[in-house]
PDB file of N, CA and C in Angstrom:
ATOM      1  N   UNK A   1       0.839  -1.176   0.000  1.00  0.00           N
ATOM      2  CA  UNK A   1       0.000   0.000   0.000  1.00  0.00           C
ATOM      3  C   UNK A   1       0.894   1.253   0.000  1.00  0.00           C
ATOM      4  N   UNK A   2       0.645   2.208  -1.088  1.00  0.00           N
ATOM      5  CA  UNK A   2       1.093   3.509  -0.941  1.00  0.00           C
ATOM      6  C   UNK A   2       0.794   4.349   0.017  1.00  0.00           C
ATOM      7  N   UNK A   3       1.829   4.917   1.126  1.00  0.00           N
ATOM      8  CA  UNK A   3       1.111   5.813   2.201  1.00  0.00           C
ATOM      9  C   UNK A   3       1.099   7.185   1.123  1.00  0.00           C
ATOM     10  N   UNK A   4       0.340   7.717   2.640  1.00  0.00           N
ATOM     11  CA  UNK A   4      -0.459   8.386   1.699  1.00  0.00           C
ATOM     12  C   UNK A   4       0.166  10.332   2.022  1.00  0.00           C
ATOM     13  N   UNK A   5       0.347  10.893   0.716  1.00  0.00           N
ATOM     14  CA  UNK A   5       1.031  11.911   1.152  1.00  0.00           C
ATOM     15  C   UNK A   5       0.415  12.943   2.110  1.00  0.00           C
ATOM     16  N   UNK A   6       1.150  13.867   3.223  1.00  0.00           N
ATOM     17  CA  UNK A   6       0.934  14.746   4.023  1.00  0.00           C
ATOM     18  C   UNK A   6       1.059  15.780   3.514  1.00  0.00           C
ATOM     19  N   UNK A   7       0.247  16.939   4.288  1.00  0.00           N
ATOM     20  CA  UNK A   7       0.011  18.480   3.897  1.00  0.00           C
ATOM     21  C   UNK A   7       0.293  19.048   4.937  1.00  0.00           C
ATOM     22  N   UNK A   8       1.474  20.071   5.417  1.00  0.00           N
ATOM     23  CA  UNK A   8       1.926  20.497   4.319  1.00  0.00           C
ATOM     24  C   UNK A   8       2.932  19.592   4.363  1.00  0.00           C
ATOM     25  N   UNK A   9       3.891  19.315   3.055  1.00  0.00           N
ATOM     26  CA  UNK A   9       5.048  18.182   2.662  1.00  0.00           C
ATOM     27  C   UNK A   9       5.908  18.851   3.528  1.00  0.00           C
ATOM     28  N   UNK A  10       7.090  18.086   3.777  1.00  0.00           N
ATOM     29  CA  UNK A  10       8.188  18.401   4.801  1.00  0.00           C
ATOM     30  C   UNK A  10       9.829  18.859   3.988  1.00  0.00           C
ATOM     31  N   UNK A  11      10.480  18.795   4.026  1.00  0.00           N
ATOM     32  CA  UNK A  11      11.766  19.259   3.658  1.00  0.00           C
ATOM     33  C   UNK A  11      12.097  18.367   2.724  1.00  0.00           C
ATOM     34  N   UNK A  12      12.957  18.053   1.657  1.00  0.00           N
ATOM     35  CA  UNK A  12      13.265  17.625   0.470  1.00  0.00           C
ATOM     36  C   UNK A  12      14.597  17.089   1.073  1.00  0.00           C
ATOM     37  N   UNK A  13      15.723  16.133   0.565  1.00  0.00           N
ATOM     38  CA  UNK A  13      16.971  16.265   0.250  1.00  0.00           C
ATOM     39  C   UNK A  13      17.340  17.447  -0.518  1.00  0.00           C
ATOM     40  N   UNK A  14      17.114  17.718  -1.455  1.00  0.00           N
ATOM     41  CA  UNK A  14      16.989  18.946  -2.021  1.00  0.00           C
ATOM     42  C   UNK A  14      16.588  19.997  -1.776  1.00  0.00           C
ATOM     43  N   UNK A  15      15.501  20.593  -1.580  1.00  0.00           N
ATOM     44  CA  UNK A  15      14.859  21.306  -0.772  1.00  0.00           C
ATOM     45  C   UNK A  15      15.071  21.549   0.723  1.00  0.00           C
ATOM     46  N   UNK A  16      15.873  22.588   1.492  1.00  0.00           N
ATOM     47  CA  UNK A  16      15.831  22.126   3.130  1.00  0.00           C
ATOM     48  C   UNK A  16      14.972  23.038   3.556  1.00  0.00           C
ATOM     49  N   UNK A  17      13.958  23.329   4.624  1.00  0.00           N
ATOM     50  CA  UNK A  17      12.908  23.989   5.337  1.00  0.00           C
ATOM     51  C   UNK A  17      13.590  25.295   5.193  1.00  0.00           C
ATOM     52  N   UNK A  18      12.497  26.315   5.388  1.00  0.00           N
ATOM     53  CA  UNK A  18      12.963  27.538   5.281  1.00  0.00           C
ATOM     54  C   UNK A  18      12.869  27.807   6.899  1.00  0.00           C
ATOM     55  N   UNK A  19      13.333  29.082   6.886  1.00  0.00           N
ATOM     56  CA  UNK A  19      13.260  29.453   8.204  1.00  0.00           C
ATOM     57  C   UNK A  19      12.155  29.929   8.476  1.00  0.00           C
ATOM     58  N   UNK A  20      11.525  29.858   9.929  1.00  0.00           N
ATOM     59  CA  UNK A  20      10.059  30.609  10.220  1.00  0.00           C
ATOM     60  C   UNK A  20      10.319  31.485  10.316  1.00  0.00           C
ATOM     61  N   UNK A  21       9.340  32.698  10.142  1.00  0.00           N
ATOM     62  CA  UNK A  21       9.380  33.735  10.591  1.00  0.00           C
ATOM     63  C   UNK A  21      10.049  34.180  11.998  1.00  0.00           C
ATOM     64  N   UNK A  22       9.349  33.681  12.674  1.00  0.00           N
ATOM     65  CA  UNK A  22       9.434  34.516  14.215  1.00  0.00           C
ATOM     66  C   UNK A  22      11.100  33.732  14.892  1.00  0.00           C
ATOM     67  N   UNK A  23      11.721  32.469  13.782  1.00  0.00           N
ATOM     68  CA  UNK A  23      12.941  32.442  13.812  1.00  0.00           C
ATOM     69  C   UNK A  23      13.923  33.205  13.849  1.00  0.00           C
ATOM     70  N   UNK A  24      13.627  34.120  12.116  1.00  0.00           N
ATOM     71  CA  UNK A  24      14.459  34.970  12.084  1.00  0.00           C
ATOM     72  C   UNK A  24      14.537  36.654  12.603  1.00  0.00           C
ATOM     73  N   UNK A  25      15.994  36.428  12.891  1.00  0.00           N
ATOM     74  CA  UNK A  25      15.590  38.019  13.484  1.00  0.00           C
ATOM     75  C   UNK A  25      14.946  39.050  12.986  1.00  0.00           C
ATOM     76  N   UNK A  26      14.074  40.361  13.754  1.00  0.00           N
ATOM     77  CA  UNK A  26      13.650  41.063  13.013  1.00  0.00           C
ATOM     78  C   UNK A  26      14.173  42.020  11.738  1.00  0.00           C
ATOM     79  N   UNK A  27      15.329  42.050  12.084  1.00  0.00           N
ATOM     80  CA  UNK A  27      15.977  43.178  11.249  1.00  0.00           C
ATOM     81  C   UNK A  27      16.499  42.235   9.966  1.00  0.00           C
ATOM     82  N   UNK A  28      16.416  41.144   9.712  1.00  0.00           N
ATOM     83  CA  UNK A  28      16.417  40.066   8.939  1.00  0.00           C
ATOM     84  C   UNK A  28      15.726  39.859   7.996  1.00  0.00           C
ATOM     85  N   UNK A  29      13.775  39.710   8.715  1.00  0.00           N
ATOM     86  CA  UNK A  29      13.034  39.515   8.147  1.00  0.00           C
ATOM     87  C   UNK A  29      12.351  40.447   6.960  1.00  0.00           C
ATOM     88  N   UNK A  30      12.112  39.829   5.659  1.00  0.00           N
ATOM     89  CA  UNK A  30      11.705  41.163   4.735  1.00  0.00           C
ATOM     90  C   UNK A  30      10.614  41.291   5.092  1.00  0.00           C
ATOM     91  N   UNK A  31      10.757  43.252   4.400  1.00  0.00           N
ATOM     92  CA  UNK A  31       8.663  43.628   4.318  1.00  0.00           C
ATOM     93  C   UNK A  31       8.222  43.361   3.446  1.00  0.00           C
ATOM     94  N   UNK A  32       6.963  42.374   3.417  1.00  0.00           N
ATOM     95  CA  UNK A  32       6.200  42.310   2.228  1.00  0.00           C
ATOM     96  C   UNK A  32       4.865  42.879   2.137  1.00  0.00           C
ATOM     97  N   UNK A  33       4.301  43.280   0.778  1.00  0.00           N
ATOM     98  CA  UNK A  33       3.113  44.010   0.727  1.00  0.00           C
ATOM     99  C   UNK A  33       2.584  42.924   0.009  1.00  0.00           C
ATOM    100  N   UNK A  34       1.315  42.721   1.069  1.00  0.00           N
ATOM    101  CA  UNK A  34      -0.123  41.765   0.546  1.00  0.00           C
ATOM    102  C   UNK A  34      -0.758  43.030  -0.292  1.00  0.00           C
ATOM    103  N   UNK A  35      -0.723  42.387  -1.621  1.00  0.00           N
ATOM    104  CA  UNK A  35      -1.897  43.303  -2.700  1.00  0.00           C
ATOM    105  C   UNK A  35      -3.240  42.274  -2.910  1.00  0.00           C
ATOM    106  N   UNK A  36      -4.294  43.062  -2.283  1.00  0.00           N
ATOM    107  CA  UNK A  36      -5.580  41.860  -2.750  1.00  0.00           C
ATOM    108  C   UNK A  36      -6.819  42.798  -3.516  1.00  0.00           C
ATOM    109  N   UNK A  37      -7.026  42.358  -4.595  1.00  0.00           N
ATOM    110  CA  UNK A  37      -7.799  43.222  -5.633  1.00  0.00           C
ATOM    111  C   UNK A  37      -9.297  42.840  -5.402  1.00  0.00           C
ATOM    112  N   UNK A  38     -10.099  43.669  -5.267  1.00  0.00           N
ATOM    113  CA  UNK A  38     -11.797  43.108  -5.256  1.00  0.00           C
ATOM    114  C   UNK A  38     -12.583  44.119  -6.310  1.00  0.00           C
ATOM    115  N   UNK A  39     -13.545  43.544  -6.598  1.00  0.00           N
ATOM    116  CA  UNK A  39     -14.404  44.550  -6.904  1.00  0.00           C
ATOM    117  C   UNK A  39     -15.893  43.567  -6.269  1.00  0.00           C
ATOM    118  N   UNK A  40     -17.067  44.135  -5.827  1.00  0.00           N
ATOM    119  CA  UNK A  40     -17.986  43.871  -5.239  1.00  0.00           C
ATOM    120  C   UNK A  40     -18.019  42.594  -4.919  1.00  0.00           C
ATOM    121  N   UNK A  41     -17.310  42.567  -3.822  1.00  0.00           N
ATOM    122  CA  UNK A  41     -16.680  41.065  -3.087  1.00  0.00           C
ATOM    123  C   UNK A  41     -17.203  41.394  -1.354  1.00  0.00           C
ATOM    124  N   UNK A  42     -18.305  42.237  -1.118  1.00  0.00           N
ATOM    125  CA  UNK A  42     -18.640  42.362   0.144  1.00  0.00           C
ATOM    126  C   UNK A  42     -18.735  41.321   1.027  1.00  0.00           C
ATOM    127  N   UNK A  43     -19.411  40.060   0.163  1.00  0.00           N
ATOM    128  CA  UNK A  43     -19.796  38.907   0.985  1.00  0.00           C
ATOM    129  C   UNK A  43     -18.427  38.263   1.301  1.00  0.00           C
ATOM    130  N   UNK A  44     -17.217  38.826   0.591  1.00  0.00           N
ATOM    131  CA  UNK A  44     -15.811  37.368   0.686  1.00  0.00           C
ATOM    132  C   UNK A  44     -14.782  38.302   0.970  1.00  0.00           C
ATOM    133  N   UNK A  45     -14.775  39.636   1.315  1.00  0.00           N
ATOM    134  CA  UNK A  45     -13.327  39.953   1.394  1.00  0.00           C
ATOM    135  C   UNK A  45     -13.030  40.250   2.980  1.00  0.00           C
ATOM    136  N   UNK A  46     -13.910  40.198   3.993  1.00  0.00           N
ATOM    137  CA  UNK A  46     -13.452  40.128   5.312  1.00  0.00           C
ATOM    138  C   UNK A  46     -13.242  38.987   5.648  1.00  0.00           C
ATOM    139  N   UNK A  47     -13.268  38.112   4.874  1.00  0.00           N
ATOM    140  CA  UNK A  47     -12.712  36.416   5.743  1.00  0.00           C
ATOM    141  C   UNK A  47     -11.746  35.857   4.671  1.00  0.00           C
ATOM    142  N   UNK A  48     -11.126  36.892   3.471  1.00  0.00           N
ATOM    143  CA  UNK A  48     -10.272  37.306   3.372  1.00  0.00           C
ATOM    144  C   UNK A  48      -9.366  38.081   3.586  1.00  0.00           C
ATOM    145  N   UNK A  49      -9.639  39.066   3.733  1.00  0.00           N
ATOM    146  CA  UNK A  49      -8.643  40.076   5.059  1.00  0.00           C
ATOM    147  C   UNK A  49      -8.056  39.389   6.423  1.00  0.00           C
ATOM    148  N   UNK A  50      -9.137  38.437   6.900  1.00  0.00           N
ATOM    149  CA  UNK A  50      -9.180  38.006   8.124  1.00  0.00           C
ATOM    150  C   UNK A  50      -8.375  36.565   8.390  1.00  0.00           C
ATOM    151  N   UNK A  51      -8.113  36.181   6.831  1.00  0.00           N
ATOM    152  CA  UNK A  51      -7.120  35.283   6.915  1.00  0.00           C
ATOM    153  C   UNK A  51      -5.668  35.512   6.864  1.00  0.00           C
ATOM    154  N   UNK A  52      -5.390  36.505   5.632  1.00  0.00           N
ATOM    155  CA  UNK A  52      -4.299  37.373   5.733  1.00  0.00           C
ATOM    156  C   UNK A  52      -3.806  37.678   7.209  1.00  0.00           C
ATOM    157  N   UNK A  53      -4.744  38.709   7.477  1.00  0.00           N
ATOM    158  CA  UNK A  53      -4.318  38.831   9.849  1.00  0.00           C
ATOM    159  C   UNK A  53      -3.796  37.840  10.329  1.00  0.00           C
ATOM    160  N   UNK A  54      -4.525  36.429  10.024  1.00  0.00           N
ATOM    161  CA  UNK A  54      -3.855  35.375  10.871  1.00  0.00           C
ATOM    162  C   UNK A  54      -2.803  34.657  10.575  1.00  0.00           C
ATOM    163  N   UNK A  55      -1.832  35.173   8.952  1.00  0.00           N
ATOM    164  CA  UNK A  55      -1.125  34.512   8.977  1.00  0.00           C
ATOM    165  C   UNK A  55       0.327  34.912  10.366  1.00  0.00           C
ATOM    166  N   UNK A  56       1.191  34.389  10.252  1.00  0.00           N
ATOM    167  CA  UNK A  56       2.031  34.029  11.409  1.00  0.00           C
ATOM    168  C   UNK A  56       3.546  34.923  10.089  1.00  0.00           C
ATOM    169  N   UNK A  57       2.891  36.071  10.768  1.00  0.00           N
ATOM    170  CA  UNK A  57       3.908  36.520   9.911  1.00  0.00           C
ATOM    171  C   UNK A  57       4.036  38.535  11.020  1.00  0.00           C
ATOM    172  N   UNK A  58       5.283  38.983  11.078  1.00  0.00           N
ATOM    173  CA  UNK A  58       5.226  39.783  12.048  1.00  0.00           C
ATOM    174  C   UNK A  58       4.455  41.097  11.459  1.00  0.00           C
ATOM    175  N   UNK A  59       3.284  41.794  12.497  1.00  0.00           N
ATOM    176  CA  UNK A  59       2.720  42.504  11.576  1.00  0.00           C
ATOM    177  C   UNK A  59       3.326  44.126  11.153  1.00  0.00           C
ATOM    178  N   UNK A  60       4.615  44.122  11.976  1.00  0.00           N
ATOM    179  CA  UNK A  60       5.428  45.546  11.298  1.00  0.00           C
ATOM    180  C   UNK A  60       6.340  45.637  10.071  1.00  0.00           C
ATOM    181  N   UNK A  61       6.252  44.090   9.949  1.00  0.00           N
ATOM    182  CA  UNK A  61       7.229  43.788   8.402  1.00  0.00           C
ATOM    183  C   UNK A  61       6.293  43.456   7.342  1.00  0.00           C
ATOM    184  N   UNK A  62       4.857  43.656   7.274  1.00  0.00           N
ATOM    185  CA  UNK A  62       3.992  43.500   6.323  1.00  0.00           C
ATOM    186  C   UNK A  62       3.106  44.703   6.175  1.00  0.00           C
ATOM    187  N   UNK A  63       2.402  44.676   5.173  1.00  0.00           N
ATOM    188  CA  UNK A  63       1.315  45.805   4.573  1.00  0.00           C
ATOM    189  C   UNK A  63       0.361  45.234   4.190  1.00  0.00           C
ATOM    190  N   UNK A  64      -0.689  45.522   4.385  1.00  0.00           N
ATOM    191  CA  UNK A  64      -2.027  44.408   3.471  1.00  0.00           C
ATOM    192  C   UNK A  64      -2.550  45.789   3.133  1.00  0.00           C
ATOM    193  N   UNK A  65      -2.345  45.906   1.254  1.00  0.00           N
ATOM    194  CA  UNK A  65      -3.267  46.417   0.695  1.00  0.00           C
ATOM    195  C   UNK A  65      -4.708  46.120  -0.480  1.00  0.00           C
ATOM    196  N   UNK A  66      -5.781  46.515   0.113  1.00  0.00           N
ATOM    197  CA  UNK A  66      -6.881  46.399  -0.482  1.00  0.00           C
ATOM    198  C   UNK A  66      -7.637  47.282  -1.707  1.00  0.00           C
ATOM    199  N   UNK A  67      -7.333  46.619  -2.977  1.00  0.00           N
ATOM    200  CA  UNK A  67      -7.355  47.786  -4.404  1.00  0.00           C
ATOM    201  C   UNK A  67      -8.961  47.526  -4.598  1.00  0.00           C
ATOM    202  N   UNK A  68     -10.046  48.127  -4.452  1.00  0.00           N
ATOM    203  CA  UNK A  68     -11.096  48.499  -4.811  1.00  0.00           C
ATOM    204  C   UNK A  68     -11.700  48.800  -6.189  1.00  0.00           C
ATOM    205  N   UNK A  69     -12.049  48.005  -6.928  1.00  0.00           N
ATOM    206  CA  UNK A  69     -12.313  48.366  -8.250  1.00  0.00           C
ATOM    207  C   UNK A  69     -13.631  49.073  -8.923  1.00  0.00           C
ATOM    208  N   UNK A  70     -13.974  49.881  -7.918  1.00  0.00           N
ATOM    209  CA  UNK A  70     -15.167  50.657  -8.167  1.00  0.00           C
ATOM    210  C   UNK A  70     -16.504  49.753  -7.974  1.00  0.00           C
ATOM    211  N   UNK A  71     -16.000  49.269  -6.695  1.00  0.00           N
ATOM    212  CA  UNK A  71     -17.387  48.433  -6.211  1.00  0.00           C
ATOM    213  C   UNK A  71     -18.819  49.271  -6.344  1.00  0.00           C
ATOM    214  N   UNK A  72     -19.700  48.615  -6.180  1.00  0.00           N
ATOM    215  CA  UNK A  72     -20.659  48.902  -6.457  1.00  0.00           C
ATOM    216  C   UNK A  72     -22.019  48.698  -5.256  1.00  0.00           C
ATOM    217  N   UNK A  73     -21.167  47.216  -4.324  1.00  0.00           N
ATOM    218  CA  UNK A  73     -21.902  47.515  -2.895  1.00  0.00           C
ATOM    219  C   UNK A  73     -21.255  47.503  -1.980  1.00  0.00           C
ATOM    220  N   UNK A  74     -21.427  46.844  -0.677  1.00  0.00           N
ATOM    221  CA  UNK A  74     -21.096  47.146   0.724  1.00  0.00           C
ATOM    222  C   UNK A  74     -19.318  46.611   0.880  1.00  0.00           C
ATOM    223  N   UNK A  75     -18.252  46.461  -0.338  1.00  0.00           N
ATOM    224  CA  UNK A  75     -17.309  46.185  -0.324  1.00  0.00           C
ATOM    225  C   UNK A  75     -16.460  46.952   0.433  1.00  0.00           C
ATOM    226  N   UNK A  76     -16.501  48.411   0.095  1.00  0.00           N
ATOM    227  CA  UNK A  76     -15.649  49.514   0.724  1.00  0.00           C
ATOM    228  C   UNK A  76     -16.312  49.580   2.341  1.00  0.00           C
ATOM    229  N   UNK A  77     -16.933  49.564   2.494  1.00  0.00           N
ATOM    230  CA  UNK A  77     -17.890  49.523   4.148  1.00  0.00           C
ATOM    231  C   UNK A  77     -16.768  48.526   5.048  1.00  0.00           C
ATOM    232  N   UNK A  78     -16.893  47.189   4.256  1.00  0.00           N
ATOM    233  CA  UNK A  78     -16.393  46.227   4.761  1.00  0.00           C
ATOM    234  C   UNK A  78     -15.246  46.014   5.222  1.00  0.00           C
ATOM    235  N   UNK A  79     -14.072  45.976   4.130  1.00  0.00           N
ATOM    236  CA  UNK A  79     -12.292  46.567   4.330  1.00  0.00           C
ATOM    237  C   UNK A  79     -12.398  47.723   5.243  1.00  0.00           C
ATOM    238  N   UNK A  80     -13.334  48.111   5.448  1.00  0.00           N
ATOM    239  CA  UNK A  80     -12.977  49.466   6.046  1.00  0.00           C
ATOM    240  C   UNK A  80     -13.029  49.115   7.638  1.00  0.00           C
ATOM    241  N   UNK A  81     -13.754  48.223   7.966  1.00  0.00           N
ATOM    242  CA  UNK A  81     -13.427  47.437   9.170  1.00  0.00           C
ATOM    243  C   UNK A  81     -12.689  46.777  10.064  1.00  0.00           C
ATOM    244  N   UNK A  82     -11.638  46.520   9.067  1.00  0.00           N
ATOM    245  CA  UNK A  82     -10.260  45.897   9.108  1.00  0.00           C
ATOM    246  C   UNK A  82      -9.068  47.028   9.130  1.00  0.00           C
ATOM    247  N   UNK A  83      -7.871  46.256   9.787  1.00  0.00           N
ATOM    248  CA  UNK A  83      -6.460  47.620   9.823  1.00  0.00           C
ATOM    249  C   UNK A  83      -5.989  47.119   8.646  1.00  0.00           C
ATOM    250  N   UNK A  84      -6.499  47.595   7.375  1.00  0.00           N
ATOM    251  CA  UNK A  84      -5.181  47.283   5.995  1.00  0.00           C
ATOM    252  C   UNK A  84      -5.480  48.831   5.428  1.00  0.00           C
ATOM    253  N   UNK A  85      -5.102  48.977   4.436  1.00  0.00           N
ATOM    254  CA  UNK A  85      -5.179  50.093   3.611  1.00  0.00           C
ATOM    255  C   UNK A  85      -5.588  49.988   2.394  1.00  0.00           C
ATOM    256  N   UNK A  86      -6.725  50.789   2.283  1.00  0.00           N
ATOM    257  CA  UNK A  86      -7.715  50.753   1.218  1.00  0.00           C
ATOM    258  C   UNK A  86      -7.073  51.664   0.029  1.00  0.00           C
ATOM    259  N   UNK A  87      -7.276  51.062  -1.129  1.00  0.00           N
ATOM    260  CA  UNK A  87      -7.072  52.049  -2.373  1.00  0.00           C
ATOM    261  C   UNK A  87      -8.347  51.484  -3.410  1.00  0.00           C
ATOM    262  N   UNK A  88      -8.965  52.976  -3.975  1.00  0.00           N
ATOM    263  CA  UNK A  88      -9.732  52.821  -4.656  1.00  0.00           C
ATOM    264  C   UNK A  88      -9.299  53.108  -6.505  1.00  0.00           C
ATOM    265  N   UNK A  89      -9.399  52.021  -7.092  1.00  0.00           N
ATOM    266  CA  UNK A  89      -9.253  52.623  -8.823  1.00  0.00           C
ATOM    267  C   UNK A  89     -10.235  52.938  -9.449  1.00  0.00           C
TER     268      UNK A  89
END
């Protein structure tokens, strides 16, 4: 019987684990900017935002920005609930 593969996969011979975050030191770790694009996504973008928050990542070395595409309902209301930064096109 083939076992059966795990999620998430583990380190390679090839591949060796990266470092975690909260491993590396801060002044180490890069800033990255989350770009997440919506347009009338009211019903899906706070439990998208809200997953982003929980990743395990430090929150002074990241940006979560939210690009607005000229929604049309309660989208902008919504992000606006959340600490990211809204941009509207």
């Amino acid at each position: 019987m083939t076992p059966k593969p795990t999620w998430p996969p583990g380190p390679t011979p090839d591949a060796p684990a990266l470092p975690h975050a909260r491993s590396t030191p801060p002044e180490e770790t890069p800033f990255v900017s989350v770009i997440i694009p919506v347009r009338n996504g009211a019903s899906s973008i706070g439990d998208c935002i809200a997953a982003v928050l929980a990743c395990d990542y430090p929150p002074d070395r990241r940006e979560i920005l939210v690009v607005d595409n000229a929604s049309t309902d309660f989208t902008v209301a919504e992000i606006s609930r959340h600490p990211v930064t809204l941009l509207s096109e």
